[in-house]
C-alpha atoms as a PDB file:
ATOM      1  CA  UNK A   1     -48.848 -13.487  75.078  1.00  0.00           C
ATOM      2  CA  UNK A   2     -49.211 -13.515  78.746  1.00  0.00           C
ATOM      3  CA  UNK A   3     -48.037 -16.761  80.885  1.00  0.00           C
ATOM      4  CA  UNK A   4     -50.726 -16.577  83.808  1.00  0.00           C
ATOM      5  CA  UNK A   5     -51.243 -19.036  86.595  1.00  0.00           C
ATOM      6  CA  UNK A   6     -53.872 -21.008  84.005  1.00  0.00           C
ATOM      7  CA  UNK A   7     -51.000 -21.123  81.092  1.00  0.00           C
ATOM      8  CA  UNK A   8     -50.366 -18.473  78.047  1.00  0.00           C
ATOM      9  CA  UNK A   9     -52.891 -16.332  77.139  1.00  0.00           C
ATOM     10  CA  UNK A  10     -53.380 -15.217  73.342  1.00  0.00           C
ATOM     11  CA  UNK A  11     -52.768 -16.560  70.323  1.00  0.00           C
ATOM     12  CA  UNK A  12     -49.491 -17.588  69.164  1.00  0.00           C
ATOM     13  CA  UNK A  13     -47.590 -15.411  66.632  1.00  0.00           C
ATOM     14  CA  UNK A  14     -47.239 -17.082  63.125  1.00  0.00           C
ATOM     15  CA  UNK A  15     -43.953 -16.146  60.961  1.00  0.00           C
ATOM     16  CA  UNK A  16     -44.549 -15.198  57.122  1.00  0.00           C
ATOM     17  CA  UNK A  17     -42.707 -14.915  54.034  1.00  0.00           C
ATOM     18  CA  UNK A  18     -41.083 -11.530  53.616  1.00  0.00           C
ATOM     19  CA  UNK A  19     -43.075 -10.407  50.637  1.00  0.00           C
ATOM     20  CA  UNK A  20     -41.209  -8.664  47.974  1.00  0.00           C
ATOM     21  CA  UNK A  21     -43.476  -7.485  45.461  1.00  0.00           C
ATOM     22  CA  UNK A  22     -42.813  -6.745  41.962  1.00  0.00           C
ATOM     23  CA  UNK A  23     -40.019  -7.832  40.022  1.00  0.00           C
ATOM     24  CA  UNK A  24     -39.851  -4.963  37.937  1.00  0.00           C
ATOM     25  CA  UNK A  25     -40.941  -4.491  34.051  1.00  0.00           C
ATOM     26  CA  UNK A  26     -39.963  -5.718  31.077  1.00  0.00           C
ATOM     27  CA  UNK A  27     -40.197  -4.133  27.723  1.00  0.00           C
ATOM     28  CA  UNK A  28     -40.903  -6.494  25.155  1.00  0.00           C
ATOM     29  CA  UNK A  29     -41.249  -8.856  27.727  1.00  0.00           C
ATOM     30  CA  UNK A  30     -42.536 -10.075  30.878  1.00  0.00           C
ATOM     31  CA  UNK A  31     -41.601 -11.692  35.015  1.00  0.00           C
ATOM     32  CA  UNK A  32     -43.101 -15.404  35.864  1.00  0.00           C
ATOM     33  CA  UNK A  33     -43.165 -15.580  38.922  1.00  0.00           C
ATOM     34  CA  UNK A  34     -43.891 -18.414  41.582  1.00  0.00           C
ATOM     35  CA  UNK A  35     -44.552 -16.391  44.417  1.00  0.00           C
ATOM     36  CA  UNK A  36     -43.585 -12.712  45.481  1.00  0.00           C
ATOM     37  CA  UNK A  37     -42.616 -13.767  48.929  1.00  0.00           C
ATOM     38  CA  UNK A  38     -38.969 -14.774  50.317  1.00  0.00           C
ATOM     39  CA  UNK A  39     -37.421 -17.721  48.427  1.00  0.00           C
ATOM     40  CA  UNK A  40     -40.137 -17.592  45.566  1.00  0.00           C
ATOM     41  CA  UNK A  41     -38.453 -16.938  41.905  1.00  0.00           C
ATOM     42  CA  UNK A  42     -39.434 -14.417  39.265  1.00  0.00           C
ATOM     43  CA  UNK A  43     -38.405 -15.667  35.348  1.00  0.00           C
ATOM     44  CA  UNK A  44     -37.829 -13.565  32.741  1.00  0.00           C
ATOM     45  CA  UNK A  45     -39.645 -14.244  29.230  1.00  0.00           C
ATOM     46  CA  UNK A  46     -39.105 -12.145  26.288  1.00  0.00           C
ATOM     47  CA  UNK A  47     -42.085 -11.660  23.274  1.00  0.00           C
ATOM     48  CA  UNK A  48     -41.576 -13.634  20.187  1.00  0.00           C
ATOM     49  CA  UNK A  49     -38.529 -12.120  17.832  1.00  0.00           C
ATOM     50  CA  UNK A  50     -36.633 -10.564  21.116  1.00  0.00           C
ATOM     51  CA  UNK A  51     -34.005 -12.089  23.018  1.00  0.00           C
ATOM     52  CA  UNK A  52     -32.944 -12.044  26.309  1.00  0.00           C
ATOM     53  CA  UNK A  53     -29.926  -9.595  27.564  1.00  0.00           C
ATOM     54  CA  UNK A  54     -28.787 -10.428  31.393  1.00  0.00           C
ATOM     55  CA  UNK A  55     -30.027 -12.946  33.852  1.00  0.00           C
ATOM     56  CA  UNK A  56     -33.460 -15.075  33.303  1.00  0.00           C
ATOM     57  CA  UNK A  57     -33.914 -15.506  36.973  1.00  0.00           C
ATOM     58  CA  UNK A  58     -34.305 -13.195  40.052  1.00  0.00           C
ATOM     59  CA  UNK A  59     -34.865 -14.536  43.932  1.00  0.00           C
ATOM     60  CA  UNK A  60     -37.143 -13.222  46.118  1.00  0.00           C
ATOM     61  CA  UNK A  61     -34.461 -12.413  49.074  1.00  0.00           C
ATOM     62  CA  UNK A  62     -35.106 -11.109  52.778  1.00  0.00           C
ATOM     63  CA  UNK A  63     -33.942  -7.176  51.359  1.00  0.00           C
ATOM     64  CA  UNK A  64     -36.249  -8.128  48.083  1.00  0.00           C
ATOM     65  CA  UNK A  65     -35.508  -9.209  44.348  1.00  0.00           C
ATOM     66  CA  UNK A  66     -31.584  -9.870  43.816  1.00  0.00           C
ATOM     67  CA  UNK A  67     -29.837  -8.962  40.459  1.00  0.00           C
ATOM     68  CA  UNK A  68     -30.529  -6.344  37.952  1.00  0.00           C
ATOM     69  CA  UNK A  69     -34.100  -6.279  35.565  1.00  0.00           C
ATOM     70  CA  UNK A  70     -32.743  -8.091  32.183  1.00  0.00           C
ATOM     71  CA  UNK A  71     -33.817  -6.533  28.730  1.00  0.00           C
ATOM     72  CA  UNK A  72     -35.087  -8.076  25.750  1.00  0.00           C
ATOM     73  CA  UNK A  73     -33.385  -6.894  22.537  1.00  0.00           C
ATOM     74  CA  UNK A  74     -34.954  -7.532  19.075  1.00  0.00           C
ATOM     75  CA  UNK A  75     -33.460  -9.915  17.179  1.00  0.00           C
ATOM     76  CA  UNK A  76     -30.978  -9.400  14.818  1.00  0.00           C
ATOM     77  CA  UNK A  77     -30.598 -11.222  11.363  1.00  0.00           C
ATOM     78  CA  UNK A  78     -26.702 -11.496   9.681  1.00  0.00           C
ATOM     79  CA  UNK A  79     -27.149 -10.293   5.915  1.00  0.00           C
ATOM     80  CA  UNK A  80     -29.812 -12.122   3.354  1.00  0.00           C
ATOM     81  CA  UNK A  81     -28.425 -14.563   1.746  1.00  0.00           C
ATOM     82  CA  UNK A  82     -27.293 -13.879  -2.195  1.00  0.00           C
ATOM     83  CA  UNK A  83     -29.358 -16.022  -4.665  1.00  0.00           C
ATOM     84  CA  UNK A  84     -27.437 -15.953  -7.644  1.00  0.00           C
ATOM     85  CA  UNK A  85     -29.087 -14.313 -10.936  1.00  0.00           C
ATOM     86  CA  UNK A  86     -31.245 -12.543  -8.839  1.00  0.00           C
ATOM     87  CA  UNK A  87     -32.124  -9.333  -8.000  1.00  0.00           C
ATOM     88  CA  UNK A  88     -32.447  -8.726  -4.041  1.00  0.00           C
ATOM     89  CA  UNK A  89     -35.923  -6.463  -3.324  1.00  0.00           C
ATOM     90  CA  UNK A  90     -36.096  -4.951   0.735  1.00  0.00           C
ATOM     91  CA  UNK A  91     -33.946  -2.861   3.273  1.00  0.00           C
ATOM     92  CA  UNK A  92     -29.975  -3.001   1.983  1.00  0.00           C
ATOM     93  CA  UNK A  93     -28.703  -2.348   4.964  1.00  0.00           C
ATOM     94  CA  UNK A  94     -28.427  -3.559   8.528  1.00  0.00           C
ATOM     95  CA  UNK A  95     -30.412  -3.970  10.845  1.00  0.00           C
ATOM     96  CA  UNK A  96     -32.355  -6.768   9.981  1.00  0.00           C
ATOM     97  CA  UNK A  97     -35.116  -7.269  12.503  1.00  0.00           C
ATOM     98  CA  UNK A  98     -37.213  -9.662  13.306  1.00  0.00           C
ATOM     99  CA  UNK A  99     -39.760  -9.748  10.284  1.00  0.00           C
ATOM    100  CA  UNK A 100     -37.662  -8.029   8.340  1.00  0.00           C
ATOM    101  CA  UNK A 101     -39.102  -8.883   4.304  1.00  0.00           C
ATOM    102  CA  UNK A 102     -36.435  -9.424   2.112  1.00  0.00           C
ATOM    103  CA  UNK A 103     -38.118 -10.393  -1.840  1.00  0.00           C
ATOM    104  CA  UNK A 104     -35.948 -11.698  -5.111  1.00  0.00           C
ATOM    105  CA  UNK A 105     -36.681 -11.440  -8.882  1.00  0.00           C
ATOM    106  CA  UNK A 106     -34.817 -13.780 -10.901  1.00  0.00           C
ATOM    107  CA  UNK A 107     -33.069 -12.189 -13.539  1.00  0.00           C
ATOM    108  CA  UNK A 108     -32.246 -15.195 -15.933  1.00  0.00           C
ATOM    109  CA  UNK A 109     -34.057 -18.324 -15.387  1.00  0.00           C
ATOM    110  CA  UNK A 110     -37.258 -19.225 -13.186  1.00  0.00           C
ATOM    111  CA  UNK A 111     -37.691 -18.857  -9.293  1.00  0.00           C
ATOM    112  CA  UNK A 112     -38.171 -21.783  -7.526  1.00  0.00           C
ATOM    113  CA  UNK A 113     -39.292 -21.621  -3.500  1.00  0.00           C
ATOM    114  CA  UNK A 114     -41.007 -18.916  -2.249  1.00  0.00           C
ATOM    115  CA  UNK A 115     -39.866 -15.188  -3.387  1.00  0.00           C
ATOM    116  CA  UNK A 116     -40.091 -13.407  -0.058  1.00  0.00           C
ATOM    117  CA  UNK A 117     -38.048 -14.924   3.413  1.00  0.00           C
ATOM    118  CA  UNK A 118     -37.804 -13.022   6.205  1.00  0.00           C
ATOM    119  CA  UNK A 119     -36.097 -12.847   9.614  1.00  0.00           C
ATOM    120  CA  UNK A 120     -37.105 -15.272  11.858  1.00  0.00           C
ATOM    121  CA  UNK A 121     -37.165 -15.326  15.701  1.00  0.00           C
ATOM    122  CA  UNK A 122     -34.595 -17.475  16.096  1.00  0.00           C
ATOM    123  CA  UNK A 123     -32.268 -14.609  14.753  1.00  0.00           C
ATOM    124  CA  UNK A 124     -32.006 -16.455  11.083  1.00  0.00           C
ATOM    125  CA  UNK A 125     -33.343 -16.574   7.412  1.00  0.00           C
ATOM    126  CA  UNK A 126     -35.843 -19.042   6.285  1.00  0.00           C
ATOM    127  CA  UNK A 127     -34.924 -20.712   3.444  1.00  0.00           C
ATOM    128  CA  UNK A 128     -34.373 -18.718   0.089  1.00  0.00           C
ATOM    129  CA  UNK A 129     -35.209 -19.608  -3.550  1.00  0.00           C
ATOM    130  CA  UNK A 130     -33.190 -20.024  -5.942  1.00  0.00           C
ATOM    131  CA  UNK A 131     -33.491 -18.992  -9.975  1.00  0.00           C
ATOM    132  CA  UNK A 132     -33.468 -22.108 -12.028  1.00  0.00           C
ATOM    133  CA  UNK A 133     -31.684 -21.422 -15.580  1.00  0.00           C
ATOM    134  CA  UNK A 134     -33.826 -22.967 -17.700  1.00  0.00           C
ATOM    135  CA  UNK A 135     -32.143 -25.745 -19.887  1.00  0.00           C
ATOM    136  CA  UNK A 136     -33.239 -28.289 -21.900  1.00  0.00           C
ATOM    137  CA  UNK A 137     -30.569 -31.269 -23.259  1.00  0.00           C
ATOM    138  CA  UNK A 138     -29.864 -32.204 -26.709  1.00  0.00           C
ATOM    139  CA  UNK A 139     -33.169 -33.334 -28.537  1.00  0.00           C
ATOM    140  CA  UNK A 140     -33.362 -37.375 -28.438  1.00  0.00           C
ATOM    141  CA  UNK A 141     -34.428 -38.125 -31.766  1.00  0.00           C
ATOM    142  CA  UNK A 142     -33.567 -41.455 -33.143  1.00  0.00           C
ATOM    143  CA  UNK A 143     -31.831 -41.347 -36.525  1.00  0.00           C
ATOM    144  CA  UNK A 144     -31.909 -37.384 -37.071  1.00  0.00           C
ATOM    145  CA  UNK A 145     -29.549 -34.254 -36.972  1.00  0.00           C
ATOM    146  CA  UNK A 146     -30.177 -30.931 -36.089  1.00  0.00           C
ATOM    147  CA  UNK A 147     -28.664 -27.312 -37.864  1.00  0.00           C
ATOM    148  CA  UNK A 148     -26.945 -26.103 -34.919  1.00  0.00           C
ATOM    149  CA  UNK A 149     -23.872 -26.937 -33.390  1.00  0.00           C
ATOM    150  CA  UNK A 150     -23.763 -29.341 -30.926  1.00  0.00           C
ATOM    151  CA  UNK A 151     -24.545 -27.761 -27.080  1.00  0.00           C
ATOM    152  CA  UNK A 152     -24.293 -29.883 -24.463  1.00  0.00           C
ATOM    153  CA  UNK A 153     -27.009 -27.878 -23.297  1.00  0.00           C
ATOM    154  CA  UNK A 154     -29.668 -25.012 -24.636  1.00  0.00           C
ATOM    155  CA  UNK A 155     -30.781 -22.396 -23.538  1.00  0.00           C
ATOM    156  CA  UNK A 156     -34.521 -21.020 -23.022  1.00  0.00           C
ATOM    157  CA  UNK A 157     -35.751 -20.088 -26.152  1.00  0.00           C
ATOM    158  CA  UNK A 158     -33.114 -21.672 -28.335  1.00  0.00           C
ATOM    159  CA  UNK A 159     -34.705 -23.118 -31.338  1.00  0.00           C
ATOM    160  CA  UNK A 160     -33.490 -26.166 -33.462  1.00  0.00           C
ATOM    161  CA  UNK A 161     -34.011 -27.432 -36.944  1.00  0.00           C
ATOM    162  CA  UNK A 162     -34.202 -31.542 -36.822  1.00  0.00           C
ATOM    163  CA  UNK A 163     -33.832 -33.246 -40.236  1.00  0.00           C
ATOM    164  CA  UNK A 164     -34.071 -36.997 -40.411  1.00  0.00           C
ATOM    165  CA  UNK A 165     -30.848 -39.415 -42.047  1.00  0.00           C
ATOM    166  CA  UNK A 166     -31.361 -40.212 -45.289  1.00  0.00           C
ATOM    167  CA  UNK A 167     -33.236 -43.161 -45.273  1.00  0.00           C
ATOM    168  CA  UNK A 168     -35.984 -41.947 -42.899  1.00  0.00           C
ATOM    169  CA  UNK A 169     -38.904 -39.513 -43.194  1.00  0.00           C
ATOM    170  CA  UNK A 170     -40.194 -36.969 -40.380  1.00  0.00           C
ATOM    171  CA  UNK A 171     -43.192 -37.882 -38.440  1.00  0.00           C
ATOM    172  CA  UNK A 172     -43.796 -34.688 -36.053  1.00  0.00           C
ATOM    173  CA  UNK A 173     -42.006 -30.567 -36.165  1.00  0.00           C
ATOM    174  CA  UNK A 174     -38.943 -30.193 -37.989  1.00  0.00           C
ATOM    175  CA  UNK A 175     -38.773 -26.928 -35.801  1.00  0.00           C
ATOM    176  CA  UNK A 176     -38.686 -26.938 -31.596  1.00  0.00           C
ATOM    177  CA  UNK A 177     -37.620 -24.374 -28.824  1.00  0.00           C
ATOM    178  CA  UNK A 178     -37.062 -25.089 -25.980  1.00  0.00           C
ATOM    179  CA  UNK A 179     -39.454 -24.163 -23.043  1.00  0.00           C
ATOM    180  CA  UNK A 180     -39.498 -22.618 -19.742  1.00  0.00           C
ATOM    181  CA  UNK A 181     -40.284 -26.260 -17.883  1.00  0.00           C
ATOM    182  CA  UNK A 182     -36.932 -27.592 -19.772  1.00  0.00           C
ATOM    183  CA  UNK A 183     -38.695 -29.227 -22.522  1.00  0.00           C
ATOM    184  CA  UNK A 184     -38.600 -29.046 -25.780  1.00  0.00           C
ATOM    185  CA  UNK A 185     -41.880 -27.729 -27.583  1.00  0.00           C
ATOM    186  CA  UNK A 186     -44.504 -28.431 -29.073  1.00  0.00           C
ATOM    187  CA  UNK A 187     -42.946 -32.204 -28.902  1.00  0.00           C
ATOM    188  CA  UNK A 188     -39.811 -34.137 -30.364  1.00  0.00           C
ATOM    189  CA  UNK A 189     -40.212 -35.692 -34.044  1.00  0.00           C
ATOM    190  CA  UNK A 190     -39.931 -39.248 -35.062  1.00  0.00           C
ATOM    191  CA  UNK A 191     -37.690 -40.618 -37.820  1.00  0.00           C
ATOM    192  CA  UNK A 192     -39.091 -42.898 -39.392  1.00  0.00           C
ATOM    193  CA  UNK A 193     -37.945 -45.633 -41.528  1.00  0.00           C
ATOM    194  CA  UNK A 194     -38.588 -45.243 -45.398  1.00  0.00           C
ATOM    195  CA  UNK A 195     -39.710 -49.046 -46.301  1.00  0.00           C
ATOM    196  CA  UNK A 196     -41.068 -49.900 -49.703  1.00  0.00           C
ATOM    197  CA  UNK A 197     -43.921 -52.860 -49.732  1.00  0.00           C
ATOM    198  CA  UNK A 198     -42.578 -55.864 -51.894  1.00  0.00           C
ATOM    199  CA  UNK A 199     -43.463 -54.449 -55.615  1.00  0.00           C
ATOM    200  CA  UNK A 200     -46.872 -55.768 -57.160  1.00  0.00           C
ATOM    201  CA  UNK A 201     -45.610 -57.179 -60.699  1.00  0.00           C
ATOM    202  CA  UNK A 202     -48.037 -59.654 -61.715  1.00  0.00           C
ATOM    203  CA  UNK A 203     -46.491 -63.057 -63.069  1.00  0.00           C
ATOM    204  CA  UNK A 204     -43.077 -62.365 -61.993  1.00  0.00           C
ATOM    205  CA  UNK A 205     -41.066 -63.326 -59.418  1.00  0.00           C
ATOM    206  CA  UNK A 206     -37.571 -62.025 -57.265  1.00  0.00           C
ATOM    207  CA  UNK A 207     -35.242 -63.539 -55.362  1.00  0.00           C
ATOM    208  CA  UNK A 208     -35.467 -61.697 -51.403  1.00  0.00           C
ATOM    209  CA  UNK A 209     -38.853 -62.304 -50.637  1.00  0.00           C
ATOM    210  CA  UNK A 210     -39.413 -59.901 -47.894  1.00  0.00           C
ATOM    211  CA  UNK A 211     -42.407 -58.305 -46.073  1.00  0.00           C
ATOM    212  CA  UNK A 212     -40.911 -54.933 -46.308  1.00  0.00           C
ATOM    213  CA  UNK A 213     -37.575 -53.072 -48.161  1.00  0.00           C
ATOM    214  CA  UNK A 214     -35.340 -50.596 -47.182  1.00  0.00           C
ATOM    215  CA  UNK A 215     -34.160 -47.022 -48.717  1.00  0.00           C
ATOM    216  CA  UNK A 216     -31.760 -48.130 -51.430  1.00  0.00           C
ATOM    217  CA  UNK A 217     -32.695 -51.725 -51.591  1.00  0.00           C
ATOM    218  CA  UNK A 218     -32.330 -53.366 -55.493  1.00  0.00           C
ATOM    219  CA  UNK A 219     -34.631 -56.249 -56.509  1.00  0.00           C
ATOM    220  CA  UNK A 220     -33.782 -57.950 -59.795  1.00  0.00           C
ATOM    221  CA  UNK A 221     -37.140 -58.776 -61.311  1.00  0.00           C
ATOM    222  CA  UNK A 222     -37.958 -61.745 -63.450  1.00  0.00           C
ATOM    223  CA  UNK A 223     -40.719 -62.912 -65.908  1.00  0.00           C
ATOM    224  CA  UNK A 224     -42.489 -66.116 -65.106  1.00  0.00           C
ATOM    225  CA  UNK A 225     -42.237 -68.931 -67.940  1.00  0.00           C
ATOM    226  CA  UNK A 226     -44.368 -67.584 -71.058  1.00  0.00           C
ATOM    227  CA  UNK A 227     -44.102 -64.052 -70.290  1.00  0.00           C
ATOM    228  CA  UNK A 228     -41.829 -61.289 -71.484  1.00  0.00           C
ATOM    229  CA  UNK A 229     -40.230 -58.426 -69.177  1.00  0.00           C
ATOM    230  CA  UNK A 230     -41.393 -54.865 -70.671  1.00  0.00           C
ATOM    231  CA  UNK A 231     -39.368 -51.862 -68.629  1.00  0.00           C
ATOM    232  CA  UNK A 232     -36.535 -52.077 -66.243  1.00  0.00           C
ATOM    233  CA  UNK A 233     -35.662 -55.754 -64.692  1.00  0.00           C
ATOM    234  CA  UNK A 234     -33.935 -53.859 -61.627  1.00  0.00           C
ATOM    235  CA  UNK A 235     -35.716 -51.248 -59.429  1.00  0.00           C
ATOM    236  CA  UNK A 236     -34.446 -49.459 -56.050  1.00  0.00           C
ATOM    237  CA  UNK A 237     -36.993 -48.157 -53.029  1.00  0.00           C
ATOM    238  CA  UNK A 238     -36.734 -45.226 -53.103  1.00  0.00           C
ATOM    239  CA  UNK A 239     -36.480 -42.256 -50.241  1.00  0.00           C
ATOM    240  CA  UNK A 240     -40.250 -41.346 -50.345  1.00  0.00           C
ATOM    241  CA  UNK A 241     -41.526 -45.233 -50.291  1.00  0.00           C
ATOM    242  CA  UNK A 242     -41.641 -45.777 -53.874  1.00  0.00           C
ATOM    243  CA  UNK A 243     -39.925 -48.533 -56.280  1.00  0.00           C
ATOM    244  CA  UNK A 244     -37.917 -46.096 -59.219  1.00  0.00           C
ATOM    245  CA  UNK A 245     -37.980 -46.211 -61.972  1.00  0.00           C
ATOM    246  CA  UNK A 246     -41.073 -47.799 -62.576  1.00  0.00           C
ATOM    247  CA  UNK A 247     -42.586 -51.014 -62.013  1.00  0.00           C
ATOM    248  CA  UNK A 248     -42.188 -53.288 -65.022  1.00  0.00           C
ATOM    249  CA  UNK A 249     -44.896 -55.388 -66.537  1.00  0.00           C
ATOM    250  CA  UNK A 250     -44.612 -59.645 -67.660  1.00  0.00           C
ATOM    251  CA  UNK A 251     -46.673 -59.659 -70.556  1.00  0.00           C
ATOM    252  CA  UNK A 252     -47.516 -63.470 -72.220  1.00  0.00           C
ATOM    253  CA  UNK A 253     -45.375 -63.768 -74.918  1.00  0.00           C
ATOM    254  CA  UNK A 254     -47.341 -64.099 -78.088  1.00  0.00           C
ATOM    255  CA  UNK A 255     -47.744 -67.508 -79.685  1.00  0.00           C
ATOM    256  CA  UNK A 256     -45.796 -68.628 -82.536  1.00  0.00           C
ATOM    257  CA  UNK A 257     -47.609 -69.242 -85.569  1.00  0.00           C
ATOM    258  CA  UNK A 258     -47.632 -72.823 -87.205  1.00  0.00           C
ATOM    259  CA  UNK A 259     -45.729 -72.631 -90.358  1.00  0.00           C
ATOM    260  CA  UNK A 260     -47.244 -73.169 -93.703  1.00  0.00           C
ATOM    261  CA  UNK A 261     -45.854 -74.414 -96.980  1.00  0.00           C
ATOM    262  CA  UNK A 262     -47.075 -72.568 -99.682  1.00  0.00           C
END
């Protein structure tokens, strides 16, 4: 600019940014950057499953970008984690990179989750199954034994013979195993109560008069007035339902003749 008698002449001189260009590249990763000129930044950003090595942030000075280019390193995962009775499927030895596929294969029992995990960006695991012995507890049955000793627990594919107490009778399998869901198949029994209905002895009578009787139960029978008691005055229910040893039977005893002088 020239000063002259009229004032400067020209245009006045404007003062800019010192540019300084690229930060540099990143492999596996990238600069964002909010300007390329003096006091503008340039932020390192690694790609998914790397992780940054050195400093995130570089400043656009008046002799250009400070600090060194960082790196992105993959990530790293620590050992898979051990799922007991299982059999570990994948690469057995480090490194474990991001993505790394580890699979399991339960040897006793059934998997539960999801077979496969693998190595996540954050540099860990996702979560692991586990194999599920399969166990079922002692049958519930109501009144009944079984031919086995007495487990707290059984095994998958253990099977059990059930027999009812004396006094009952078996409404369901006498024979179960026990399944892969922890229950007992095809289904549990029933014990059911032996009862005898009150015996049907025309014209005779007894002293209990109940609806139903047990296994074992004795009734004394008696013959109504006029009638006669033929076979056994005492009968017992017996296990299958039935009164033994037979019912009896009050026949009218026969009337007496008038006697006759000859």
């Amino acid at each position: 600019m020239i000063c002259q008698a009229s004032g400067w002449t020209g245009e006045f001189p404007t003062c800019e940014g010192k540019p300084c260009g690229s930060a540099g590249e990143i492999v596996n990763g990238r600069f964002v950057y909010s300007g390329v000129e003096f006091g503008d930044t340039a932020t390192a950003v690694c790609d998914e499953g790397y992780i940054l090595v050195g400093e995130v942030r570089r400043n656009c000075m008046s002799n250009g970008w400070d600090g060194r280019i960082p790196v992105c390193e993959a990530v790293d995962c620590d050992d898979p984690p051990v799922v007991t009775n299982a059999e570990m499927k994948g690469p057995q030895e480090p490194p474990y990179n991001y993505r790394t596929v580890i699979s399991y294969q339960c040897r006793v029992g059934t998997l539960i989750g999801q077979k496969e995990i693998n190595c996540t960006k954050n540099g860990t695991w996702s979560t692991p199954p586990e194999c599920h012995e399969n166990i079922c507890l002692p049958p519930n049955v109501t009144n009944a034994f079984w031919m086995r000793a007495q487990n707290q627990f059984f095994q998958h594919q253990d099977t059990i013979l059930i027999e009812c107490r004396r006094g009952y009778v078996m409404n369901g399998p006498n024979s179960i195993t026990c399944n892969n869901d922890d229950q007992w198949y095809p289904r549990l029994p029933e014990c059911q109560e032996i009862l005898c209905p009150p015996p049907n002895v025309a014209n005779a009578f007894w002293r209990a008069q109940n609806q139903f009787f047990r296994h074992q139960d004795t009734i004394l029978i008696e013959c109504r007035l006029g009638f006669m008691m033929k076979g056994p005055n005492s009968i017992t229910c017996n296990n299958d339902g039935q009164w033994i040893p037979r019912l009896p039977e009050c026949r009218r005893r026969p009337r007496r003749q008038p006697y006759r002088r000859g």
